[in-house]
Protein backbone atom coordinates (compact mmCIF):
# COMPACT_ATOMS: atom_id res chain seq x y z
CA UNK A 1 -10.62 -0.68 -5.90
CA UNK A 2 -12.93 -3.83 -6.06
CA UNK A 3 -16.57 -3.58 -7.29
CA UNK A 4 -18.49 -6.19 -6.29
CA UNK A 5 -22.52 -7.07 -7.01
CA UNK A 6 -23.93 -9.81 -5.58
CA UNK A 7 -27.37 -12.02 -6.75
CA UNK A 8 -29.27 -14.68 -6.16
CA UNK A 9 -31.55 -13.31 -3.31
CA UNK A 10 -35.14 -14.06 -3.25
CA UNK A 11 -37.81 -15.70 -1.52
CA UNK A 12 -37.73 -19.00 -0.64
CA UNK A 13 -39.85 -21.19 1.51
CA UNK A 14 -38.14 -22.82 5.14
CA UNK A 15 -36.54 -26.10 3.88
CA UNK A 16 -35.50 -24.77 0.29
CA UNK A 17 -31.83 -23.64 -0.97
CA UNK A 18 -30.63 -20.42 -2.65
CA UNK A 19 -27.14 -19.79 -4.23
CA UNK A 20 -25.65 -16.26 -4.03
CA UNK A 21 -23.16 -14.97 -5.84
CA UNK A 22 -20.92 -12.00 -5.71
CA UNK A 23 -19.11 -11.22 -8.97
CA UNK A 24 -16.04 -9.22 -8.20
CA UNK A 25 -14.15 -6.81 -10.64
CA UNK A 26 -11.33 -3.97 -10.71
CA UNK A 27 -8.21 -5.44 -9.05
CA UNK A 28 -7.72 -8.92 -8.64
CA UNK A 29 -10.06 -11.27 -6.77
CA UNK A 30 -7.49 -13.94 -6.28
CA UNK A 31 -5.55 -11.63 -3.93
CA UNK A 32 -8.30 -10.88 -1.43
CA UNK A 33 -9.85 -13.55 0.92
CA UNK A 34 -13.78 -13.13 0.38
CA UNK A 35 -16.54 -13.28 3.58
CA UNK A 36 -20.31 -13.20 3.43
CA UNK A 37 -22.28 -11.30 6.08
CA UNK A 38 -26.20 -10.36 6.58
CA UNK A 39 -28.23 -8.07 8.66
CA UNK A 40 -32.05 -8.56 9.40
CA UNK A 41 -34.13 -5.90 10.16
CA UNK A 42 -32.96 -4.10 13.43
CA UNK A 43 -30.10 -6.05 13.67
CA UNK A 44 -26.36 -5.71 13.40
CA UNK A 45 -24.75 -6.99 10.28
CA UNK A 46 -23.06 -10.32 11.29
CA UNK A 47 -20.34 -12.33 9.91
CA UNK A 48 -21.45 -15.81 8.51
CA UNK A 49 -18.96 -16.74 6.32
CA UNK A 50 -15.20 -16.43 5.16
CA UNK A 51 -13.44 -18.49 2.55
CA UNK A 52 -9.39 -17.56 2.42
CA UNK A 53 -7.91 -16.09 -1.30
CA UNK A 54 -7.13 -19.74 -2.80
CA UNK A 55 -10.19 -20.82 -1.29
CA UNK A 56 -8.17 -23.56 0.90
CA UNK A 57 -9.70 -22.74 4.35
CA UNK A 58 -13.22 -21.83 5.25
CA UNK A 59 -14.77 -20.55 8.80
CA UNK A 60 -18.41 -20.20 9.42
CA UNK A 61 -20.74 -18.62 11.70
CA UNK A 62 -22.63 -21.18 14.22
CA UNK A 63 -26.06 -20.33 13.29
CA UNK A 64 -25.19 -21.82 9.26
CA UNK A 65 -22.62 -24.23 9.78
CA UNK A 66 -23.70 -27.42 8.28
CA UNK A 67 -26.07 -25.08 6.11
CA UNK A 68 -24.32 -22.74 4.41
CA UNK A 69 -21.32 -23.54 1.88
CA UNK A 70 -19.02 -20.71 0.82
CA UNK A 71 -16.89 -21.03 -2.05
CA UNK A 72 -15.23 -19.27 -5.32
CA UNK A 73 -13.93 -19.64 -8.35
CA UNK A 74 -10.92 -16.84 -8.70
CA UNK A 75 -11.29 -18.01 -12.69
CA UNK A 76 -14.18 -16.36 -12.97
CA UNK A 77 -14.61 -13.86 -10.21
CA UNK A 78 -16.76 -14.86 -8.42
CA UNK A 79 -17.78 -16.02 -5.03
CA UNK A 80 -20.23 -18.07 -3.94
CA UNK A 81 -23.06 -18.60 -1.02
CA UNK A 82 -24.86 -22.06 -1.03
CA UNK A 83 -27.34 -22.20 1.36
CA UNK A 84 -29.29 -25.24 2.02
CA UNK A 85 -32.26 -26.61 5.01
CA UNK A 86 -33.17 -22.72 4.71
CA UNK A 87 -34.84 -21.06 8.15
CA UNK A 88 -37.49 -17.70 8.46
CA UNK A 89 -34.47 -16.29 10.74
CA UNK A 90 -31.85 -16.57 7.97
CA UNK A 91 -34.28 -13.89 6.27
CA UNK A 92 -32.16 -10.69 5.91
CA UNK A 93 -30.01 -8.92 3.10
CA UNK A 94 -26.57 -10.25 2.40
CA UNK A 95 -23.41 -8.80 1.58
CA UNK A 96 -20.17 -10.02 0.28
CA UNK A 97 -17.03 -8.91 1.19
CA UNK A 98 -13.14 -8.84 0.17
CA UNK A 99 -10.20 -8.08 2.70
CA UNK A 100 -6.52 -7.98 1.96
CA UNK A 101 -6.22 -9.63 5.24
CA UNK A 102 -4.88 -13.62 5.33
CA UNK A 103 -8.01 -14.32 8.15
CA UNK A 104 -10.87 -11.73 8.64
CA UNK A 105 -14.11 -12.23 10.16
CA UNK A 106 -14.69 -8.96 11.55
CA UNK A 107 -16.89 -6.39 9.46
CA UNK A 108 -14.08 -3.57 10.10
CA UNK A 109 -11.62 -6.47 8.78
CA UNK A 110 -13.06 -5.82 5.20
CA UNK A 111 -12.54 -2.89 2.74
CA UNK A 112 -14.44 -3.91 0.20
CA UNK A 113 -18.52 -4.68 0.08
CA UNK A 114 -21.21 -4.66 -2.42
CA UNK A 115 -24.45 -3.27 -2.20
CA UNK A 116 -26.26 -6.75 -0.93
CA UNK A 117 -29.27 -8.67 -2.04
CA UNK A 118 -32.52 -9.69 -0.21
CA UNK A 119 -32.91 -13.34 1.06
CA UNK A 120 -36.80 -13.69 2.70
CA UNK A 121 -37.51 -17.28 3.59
CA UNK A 122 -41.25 -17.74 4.66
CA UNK A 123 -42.31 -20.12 7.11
């Protein structure tokens, strides 16, 4: 079992930057690659972003590359969302993620999630 909680949410207006970050704990974080997703009112949640276990290759979702940053620090525990140049459509909550798998961008891919946190970026 992995718990994970992430923070950081809140409002922000179009143009500003937010950090999230999802503090993981139970079995070992180092062993899991991590991924960030988000769903928007009436929306399916979508993938966005997905950093491997020793954080050496990343993969992100169209709409944030050259936005968004993922990263982590297996030290600590804890993953990380940077998200810069901020848009009204990135409003939604987001959820991190841990898989066992090597690759995994697929919400099905992922065992592990924690309960999310509210980004709303006004216009």
């Amino acid at each position: 079992q992995v718990q994970l909680v992430e923070s950081g949410g809140g409002l922000v207006q179009a143009g500003g930057s937010l950090r999230l970050s999802c503090a993981a704990s139970g079995r070992t974080f180092s062993g899991y690659s991590m991924g960030w997703f988000r769903q928007a009112p009436g929306k399916e949640r979508e993938f966005i972003a997905y950093i491997s276990s020793n954080g050496a290759i990343t993969t992100y979702a169209n709409p944030v590359k050259g936005r968004f940053t993922i990263s982590r620090d297996n030290a600590k525990n804890t993953g990380y969302l940077q998200m810069n140049s901020l848009k009204p459509e990135d409003t939604a909550v987001y959820y991190c993620a841990v898989s066992p798998r090597v690759v995994a961008t697929i919400n099905w891919q992922y065992d592990y999630w924690g309960q999310g946190t509210q980004v709303t970026v006004s216009s």
